[in-house]
N, C-alpha and C. Protein backbone atom coordinates (compact mmCIF):
# COMPACT_ATOMS: atom_id res chain seq x y z
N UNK A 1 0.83 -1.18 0.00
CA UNK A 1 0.00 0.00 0.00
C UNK A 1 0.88 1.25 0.00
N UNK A 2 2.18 1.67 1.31
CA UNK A 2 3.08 2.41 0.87
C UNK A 2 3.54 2.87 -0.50
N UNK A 3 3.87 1.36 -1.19
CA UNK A 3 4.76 1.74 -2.60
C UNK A 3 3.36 2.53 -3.27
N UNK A 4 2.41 1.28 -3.59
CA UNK A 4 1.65 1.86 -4.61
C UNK A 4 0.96 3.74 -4.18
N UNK A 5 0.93 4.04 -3.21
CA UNK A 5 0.79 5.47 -2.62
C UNK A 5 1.80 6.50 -3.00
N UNK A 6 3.08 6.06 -2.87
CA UNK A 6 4.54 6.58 -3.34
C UNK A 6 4.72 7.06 -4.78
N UNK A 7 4.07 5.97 -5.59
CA UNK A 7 4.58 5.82 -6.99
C UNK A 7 2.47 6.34 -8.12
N UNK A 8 1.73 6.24 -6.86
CA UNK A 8 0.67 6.90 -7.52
C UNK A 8 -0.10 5.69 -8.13
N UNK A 9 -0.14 4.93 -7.57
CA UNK A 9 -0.99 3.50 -7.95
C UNK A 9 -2.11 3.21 -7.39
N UNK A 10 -3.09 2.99 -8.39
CA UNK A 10 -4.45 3.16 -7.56
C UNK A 10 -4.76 1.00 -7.59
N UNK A 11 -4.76 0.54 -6.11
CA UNK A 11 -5.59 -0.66 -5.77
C UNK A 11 -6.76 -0.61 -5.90
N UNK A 12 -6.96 -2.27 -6.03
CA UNK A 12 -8.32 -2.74 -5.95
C UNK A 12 -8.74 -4.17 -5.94
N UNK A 13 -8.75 -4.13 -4.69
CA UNK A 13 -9.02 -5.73 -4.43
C UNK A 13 -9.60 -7.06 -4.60
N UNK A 14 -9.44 -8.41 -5.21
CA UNK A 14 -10.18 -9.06 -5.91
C UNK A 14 -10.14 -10.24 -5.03
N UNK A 15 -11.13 -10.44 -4.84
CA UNK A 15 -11.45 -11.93 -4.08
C UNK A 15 -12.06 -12.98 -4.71
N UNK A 16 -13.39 -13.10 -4.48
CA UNK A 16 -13.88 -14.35 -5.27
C UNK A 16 -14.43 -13.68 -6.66
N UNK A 17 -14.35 -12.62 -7.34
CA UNK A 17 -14.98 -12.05 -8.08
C UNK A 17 -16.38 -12.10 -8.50
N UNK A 18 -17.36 -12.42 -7.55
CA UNK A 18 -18.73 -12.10 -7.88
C UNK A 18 -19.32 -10.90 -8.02
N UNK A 19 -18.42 -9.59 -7.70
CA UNK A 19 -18.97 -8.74 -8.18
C UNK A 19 -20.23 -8.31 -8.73
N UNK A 20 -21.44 -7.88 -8.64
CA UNK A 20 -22.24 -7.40 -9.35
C UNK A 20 -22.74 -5.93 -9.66
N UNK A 21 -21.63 -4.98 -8.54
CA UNK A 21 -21.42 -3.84 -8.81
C UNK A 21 -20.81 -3.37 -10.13
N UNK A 22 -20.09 -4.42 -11.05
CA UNK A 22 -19.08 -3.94 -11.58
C UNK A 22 -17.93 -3.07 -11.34
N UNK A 23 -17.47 -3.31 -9.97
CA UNK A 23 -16.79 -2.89 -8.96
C UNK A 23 -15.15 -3.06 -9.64
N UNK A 24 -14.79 -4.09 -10.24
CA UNK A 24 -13.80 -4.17 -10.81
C UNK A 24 -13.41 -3.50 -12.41
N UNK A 25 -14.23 -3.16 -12.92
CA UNK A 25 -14.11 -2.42 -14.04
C UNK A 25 -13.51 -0.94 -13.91
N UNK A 26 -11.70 -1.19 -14.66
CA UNK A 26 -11.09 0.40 -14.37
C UNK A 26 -12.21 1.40 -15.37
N UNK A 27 -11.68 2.43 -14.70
CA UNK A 27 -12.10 3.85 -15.54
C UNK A 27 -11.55 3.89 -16.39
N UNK A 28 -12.40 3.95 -17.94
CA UNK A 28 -11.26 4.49 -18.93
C UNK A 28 -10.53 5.98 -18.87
N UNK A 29 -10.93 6.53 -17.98
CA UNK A 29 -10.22 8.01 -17.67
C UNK A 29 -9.25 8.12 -16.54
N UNK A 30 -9.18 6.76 -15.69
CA UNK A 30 -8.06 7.14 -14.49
C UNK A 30 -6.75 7.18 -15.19
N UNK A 31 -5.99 8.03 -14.91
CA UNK A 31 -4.72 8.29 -15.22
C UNK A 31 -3.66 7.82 -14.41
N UNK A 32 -4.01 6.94 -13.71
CA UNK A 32 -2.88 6.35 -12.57
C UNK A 32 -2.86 4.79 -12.87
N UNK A 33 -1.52 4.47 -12.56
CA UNK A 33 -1.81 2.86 -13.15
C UNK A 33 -2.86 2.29 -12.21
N UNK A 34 -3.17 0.81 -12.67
CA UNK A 34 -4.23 0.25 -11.97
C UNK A 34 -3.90 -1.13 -11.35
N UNK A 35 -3.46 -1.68 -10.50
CA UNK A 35 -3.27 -2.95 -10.00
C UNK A 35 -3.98 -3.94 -9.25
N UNK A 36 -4.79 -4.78 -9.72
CA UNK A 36 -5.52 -5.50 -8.91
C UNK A 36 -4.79 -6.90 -7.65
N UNK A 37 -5.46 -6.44 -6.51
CA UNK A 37 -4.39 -7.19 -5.51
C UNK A 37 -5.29 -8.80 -5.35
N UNK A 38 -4.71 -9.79 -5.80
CA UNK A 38 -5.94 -11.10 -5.50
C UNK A 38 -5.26 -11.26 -3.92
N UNK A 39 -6.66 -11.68 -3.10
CA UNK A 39 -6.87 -11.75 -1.60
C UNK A 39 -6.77 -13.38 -1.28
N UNK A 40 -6.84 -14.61 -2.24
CA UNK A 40 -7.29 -15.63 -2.37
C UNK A 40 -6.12 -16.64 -1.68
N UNK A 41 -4.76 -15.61 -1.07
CA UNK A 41 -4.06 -16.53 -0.54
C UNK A 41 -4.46 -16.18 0.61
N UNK A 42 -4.69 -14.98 1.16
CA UNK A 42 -5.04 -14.55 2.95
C UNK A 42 -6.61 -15.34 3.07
N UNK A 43 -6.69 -16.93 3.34
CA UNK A 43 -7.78 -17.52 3.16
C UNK A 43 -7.67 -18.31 4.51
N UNK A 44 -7.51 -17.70 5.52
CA UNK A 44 -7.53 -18.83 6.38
C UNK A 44 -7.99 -18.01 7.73
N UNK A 45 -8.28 -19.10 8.87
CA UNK A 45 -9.46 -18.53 10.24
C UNK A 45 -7.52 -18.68 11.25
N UNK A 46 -7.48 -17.57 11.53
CA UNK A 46 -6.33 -17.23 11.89
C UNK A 46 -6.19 -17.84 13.62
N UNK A 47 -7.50 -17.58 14.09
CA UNK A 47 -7.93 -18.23 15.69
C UNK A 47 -9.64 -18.73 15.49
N UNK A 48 -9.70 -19.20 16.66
CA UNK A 48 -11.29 -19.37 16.87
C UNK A 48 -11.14 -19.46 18.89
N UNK A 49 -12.10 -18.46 19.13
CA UNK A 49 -12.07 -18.19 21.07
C UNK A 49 -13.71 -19.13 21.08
N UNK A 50 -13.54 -20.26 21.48
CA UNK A 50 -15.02 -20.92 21.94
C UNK A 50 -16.17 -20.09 22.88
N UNK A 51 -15.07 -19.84 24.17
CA UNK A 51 -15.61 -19.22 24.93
C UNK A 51 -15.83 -18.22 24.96
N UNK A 52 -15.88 -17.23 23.94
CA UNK A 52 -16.07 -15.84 23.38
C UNK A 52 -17.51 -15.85 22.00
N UNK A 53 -17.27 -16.97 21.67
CA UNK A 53 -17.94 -17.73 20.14
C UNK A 53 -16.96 -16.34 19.02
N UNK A 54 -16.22 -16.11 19.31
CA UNK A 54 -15.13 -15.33 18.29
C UNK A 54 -14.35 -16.14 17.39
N UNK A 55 -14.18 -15.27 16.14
CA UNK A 55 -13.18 -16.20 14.99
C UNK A 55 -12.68 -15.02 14.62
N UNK A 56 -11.05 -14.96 14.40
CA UNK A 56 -10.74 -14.11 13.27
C UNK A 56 -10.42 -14.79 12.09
N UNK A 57 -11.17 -14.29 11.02
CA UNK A 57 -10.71 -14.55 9.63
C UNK A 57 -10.12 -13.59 8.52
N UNK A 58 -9.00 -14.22 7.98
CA UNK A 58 -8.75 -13.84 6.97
C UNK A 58 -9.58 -13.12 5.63
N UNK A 59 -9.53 -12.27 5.11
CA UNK A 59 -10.10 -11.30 4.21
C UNK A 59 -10.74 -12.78 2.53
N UNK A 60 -9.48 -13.08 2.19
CA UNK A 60 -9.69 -14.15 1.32
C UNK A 60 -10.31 -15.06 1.43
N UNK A 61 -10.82 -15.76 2.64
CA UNK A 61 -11.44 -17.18 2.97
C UNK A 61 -13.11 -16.78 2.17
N UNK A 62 -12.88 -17.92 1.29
CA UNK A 62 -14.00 -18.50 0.27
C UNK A 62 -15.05 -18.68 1.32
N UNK A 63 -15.98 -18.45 1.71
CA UNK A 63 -17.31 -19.19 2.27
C UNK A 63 -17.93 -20.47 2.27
N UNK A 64 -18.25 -20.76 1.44
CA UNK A 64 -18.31 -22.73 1.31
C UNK A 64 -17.03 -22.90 1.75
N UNK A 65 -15.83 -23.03 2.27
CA UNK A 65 -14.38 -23.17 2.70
C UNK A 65 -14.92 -22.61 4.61
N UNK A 66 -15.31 -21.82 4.68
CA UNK A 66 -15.43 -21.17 6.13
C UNK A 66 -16.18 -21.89 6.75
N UNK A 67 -17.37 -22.36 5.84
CA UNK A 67 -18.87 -22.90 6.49
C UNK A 67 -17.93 -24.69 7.35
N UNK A 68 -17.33 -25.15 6.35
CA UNK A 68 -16.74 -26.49 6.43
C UNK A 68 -15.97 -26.50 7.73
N UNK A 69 -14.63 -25.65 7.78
CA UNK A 69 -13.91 -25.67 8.87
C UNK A 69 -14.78 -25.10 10.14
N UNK A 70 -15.60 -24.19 10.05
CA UNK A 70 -16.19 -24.21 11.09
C UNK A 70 -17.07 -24.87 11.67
N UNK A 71 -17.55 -26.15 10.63
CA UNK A 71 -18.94 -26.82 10.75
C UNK A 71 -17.52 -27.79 11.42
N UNK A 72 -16.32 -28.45 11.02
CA UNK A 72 -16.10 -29.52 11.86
C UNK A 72 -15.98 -29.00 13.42
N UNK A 73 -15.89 -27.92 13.67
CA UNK A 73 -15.72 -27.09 14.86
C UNK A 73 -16.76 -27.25 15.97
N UNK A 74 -18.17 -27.67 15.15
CA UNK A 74 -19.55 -27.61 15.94
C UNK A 74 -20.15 -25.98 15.88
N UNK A 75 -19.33 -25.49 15.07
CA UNK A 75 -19.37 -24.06 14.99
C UNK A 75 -20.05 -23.72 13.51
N UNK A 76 -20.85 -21.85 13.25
CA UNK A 76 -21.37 -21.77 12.07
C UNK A 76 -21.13 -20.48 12.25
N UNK A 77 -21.02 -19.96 10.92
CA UNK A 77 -20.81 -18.16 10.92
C UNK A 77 -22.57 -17.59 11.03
N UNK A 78 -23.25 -18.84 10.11
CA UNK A 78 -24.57 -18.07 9.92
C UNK A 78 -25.29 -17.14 8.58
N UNK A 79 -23.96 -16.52 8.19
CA UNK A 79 -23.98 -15.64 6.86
C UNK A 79 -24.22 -16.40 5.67
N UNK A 80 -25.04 -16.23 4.96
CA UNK A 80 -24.79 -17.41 3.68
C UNK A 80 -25.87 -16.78 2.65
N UNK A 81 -24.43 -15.84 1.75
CA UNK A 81 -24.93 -15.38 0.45
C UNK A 81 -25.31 -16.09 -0.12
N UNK A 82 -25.95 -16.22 -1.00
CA UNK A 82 -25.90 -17.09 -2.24
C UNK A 82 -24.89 -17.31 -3.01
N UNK A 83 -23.92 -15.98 -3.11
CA UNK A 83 -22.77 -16.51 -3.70
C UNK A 83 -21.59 -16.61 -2.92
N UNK A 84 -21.63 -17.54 -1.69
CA UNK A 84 -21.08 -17.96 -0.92
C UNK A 84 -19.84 -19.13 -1.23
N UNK A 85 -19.73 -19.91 -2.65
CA UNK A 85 -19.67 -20.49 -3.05
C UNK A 85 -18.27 -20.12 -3.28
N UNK A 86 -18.17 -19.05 -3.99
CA UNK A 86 -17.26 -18.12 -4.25
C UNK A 86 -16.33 -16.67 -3.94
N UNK A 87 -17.62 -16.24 -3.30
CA UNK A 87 -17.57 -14.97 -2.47
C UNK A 87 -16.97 -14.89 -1.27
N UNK A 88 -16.12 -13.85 -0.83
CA UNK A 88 -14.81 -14.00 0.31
C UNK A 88 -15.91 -13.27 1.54
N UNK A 89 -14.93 -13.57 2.56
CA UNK A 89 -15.17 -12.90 3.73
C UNK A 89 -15.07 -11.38 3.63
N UNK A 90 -13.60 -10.54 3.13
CA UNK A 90 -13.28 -9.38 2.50
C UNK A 90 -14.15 -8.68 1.87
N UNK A 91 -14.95 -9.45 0.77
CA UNK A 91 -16.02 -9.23 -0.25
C UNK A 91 -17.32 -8.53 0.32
N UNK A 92 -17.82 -9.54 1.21
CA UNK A 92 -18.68 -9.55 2.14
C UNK A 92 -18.86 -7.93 3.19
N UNK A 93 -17.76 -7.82 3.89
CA UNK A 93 -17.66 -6.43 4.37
C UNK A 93 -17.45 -5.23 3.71
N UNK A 94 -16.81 -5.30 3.05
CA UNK A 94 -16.79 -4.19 1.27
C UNK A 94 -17.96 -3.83 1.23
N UNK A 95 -18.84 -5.06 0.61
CA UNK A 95 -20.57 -4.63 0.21
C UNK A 95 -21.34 -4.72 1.14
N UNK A 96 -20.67 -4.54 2.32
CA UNK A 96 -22.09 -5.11 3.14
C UNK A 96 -23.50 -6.20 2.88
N UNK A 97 -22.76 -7.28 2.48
CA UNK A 97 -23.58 -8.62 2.01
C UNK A 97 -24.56 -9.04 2.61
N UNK A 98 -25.42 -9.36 2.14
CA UNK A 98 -26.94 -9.77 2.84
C UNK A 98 -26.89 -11.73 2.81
N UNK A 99 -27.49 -12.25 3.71
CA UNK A 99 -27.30 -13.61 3.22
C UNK A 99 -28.33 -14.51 3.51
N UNK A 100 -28.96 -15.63 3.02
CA UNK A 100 -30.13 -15.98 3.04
C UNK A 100 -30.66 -16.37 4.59
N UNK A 101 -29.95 -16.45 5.45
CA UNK A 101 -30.36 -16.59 6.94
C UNK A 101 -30.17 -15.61 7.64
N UNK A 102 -30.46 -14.39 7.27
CA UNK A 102 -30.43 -12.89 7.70
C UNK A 102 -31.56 -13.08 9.04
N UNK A 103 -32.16 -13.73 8.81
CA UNK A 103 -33.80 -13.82 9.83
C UNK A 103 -33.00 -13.86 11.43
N UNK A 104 -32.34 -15.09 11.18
CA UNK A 104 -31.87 -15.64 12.40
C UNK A 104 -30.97 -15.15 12.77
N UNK A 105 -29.78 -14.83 12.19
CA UNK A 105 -28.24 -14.80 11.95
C UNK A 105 -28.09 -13.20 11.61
N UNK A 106 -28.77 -12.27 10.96
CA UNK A 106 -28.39 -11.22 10.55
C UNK A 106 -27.43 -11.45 9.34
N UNK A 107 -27.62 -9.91 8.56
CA UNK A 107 -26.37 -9.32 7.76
C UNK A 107 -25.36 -9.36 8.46
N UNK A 108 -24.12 -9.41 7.65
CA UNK A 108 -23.00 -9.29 7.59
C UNK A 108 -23.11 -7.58 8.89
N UNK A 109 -23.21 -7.09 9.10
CA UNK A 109 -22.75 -6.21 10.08
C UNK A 109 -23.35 -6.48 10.99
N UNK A 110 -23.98 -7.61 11.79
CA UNK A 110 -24.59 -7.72 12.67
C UNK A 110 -23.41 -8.99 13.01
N UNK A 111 -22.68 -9.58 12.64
CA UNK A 111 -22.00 -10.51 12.56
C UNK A 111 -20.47 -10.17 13.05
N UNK A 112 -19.96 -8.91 12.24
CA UNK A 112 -19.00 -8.82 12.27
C UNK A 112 -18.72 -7.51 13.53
N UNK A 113 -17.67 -7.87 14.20
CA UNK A 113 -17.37 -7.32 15.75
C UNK A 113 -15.92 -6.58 15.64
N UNK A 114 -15.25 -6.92 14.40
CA UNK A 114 -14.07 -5.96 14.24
C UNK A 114 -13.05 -5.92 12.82
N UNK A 115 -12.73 -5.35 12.13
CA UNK A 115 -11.93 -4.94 10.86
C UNK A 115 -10.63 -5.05 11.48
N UNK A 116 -9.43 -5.29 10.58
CA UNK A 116 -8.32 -4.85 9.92
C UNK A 116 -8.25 -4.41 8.86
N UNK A 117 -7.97 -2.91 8.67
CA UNK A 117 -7.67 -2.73 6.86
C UNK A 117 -6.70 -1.90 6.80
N UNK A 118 -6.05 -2.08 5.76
CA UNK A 118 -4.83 -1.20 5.31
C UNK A 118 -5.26 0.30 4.50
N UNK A 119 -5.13 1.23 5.42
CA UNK A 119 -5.39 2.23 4.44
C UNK A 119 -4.08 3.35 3.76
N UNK A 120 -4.33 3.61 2.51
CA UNK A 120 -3.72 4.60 1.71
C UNK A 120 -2.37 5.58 2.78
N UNK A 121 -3.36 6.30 3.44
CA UNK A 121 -2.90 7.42 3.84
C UNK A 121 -2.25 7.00 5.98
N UNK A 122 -2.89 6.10 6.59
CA UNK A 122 -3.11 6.21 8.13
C UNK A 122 -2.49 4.95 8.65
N UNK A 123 -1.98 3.60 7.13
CA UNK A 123 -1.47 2.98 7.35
C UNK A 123 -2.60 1.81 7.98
N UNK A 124 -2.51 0.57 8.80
CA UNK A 124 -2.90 -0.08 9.27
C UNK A 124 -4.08 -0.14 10.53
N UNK A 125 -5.44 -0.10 9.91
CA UNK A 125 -6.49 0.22 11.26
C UNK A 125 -6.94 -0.46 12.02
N UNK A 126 -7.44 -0.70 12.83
CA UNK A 126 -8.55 -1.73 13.42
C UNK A 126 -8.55 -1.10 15.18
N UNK A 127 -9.58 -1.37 15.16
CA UNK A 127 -10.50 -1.13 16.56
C UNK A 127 -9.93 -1.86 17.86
N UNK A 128 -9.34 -1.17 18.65
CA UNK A 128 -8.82 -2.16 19.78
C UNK A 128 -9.81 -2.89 20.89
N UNK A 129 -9.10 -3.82 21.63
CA UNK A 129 -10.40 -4.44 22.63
C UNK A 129 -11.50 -4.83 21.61
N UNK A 130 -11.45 -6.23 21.26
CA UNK A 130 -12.28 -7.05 20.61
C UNK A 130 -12.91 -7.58 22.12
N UNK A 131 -14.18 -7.37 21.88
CA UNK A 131 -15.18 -8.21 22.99
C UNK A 131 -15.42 -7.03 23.83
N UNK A 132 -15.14 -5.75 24.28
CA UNK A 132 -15.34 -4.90 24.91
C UNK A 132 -16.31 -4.51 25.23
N UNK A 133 -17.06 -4.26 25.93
CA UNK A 133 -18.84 -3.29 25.95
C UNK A 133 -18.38 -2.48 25.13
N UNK A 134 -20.09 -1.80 24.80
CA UNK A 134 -20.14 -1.25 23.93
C UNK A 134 -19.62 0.51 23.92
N UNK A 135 -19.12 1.03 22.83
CA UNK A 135 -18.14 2.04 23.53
C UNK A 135 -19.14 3.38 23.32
N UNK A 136 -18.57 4.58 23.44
CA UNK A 136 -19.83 5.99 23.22
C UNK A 136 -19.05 6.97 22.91
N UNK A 137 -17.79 6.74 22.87
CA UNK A 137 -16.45 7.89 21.76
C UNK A 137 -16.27 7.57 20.88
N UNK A 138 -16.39 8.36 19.75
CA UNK A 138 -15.23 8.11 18.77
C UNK A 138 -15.94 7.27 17.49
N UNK A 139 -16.17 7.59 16.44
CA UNK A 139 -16.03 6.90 15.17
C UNK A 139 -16.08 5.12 15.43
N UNK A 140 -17.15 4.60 15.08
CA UNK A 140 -16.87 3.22 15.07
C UNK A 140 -16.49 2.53 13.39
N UNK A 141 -15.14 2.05 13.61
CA UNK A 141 -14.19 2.47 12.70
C UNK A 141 -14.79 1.00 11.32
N UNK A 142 -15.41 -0.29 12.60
CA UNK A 142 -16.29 -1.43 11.70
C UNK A 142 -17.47 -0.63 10.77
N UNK A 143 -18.00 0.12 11.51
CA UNK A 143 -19.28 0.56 10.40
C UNK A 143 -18.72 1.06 9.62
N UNK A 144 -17.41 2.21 9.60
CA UNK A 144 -17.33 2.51 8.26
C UNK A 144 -16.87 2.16 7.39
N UNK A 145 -16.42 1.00 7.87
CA UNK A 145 -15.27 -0.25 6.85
C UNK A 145 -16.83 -0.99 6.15
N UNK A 146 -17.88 -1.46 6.72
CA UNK A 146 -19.07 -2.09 6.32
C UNK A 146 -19.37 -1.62 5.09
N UNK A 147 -19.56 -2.32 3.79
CA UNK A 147 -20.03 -1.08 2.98
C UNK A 147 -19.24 -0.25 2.07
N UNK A 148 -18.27 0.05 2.63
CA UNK A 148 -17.51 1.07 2.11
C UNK A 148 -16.77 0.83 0.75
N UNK A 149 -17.17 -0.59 0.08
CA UNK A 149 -16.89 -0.88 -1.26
C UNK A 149 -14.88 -0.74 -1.46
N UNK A 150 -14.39 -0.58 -0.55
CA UNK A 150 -13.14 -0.68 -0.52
C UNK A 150 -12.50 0.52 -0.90
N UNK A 151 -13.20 1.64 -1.15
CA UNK A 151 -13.00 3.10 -1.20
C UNK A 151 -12.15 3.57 0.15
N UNK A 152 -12.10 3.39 1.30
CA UNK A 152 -11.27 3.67 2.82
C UNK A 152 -9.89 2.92 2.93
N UNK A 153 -10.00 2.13 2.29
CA UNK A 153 -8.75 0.73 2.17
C UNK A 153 -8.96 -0.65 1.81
N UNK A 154 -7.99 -1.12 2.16
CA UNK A 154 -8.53 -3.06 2.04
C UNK A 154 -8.46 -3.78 2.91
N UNK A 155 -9.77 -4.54 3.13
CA UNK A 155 -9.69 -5.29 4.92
C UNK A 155 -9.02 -6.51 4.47
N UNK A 156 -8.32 -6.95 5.40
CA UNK A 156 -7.52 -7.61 5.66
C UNK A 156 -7.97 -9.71 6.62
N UNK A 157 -8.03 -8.76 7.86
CA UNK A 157 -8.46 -9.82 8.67
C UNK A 157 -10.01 -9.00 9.81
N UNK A 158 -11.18 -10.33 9.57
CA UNK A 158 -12.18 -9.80 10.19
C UNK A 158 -12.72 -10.28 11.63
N UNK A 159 -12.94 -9.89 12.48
CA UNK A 159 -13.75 -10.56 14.17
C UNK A 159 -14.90 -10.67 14.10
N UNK A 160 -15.33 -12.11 13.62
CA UNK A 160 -17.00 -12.21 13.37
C UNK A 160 -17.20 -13.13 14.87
N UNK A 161 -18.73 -12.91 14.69
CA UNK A 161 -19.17 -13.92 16.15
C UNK A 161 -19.58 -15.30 15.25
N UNK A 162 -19.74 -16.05 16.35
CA UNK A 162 -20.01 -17.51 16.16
C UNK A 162 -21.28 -17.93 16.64
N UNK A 163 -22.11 -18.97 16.22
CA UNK A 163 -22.86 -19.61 16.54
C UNK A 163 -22.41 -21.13 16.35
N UNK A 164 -23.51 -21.75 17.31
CA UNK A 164 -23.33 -23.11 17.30
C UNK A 164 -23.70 -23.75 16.19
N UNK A 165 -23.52 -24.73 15.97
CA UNK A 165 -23.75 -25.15 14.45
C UNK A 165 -24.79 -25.84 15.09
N UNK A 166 -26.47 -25.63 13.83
CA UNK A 166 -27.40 -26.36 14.21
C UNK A 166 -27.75 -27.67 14.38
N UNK A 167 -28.59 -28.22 15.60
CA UNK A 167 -28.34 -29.67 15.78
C UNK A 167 -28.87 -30.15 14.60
N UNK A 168 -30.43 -29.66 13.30
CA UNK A 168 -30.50 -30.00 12.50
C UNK A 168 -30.06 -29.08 10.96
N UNK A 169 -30.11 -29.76 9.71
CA UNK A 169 -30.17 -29.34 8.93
C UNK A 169 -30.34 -29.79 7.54
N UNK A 170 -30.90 -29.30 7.01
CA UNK A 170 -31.72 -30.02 5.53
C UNK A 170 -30.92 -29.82 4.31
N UNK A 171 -30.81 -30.51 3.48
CA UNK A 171 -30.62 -30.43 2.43
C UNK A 171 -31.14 -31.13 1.17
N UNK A 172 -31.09 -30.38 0.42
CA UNK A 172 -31.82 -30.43 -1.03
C UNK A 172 -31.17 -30.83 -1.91
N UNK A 173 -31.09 -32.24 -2.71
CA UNK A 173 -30.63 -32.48 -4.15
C UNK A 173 -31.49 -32.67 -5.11
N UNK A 174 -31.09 -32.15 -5.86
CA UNK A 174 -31.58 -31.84 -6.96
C UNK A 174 -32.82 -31.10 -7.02
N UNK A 175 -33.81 -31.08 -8.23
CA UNK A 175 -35.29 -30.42 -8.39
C UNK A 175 -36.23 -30.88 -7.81
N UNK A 176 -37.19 -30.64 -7.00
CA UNK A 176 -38.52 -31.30 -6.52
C UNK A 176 -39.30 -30.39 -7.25
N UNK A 177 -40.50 -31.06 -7.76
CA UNK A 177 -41.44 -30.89 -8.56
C UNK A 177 -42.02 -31.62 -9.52
């Protein structure tokens, strides 16, 4: 992030590329080179606190990949885009992702309890005291990372909560009808 700041290089981060913003499409008018950074090696759950139900994950970790390691865990994130399949954790907080068990589980910002992101100008951010009550100073630095389409910087590693993985669950092959 330094160099490319130094030398006038504009990032932009690529994860599972589901995109439907067209979020990855340069400007034909930016005048600064353009480098896309793939996230797909920072793919891994860095800890998991049971007794907290806390995980930090990596920005890159695929979702169908997250659901697995955490399901052998007895553990579940809960979040589940549809394009989960493909779609990163990183991805997810960028757009503020919605996911089909929102009912129970919430969006993606109801989930997520803390950011790392690298920014341009301030260098390396994130919110200290993970698990803390809730605070009443100051900029809460997760909401504005939520969303923010990667315009503030690029998140890195995220503090989502955990749930137990359900005692049941269904699944569907193929078409009924």
């Amino acid at each position: 992030m330094a160099l490319a700041c130094e030398h006038g290089v504009c990032l932009i981060p690529f994860g599972g590329g589901t995109s439907v913003t067209e979020a990855l499409l340069c400007p034909d008018d930016e005048p600064r080179p353009i480098v896309s950074v793939d996230m797909r090696r920072m793919n891994t759950i860095k800890w998991v606190d049971v007794d907290s139900m806390l995980a930090c994950v990596e920005a890159g970790a695929v979702g169908v990949h997250l659901d697995e390691d955490l399901a052998s865990r007895g553990l579940c994130l809960g979040h589940e885009p549809d394009s989960r399949e493909f779609s990163t954790m990183g991805g997810w907080v960028a757009t503020r992702a919605s996911g089909m068990k929102k009912n129970t589980y919430g969006n993606i910002e109801d989930v997520v309890v803390n950011v790392k992101v690298v920014t341009p100008g301030a260098g390396t951010l994130e919110q200290a005291a993970v698990g803390a009550p809730r605070r009443s100073t100051g900029p809460d630095l997760v909401q504005m990372i939520i969303g923010s389409e990667g315009m503030l910087g690029i998140v890195t590693e995220v503090v989502v909560r955990l749930q137990p993985l359900p005692e049941t669950t269904m699944c569907v092959q193929g078409w009924l009808g």
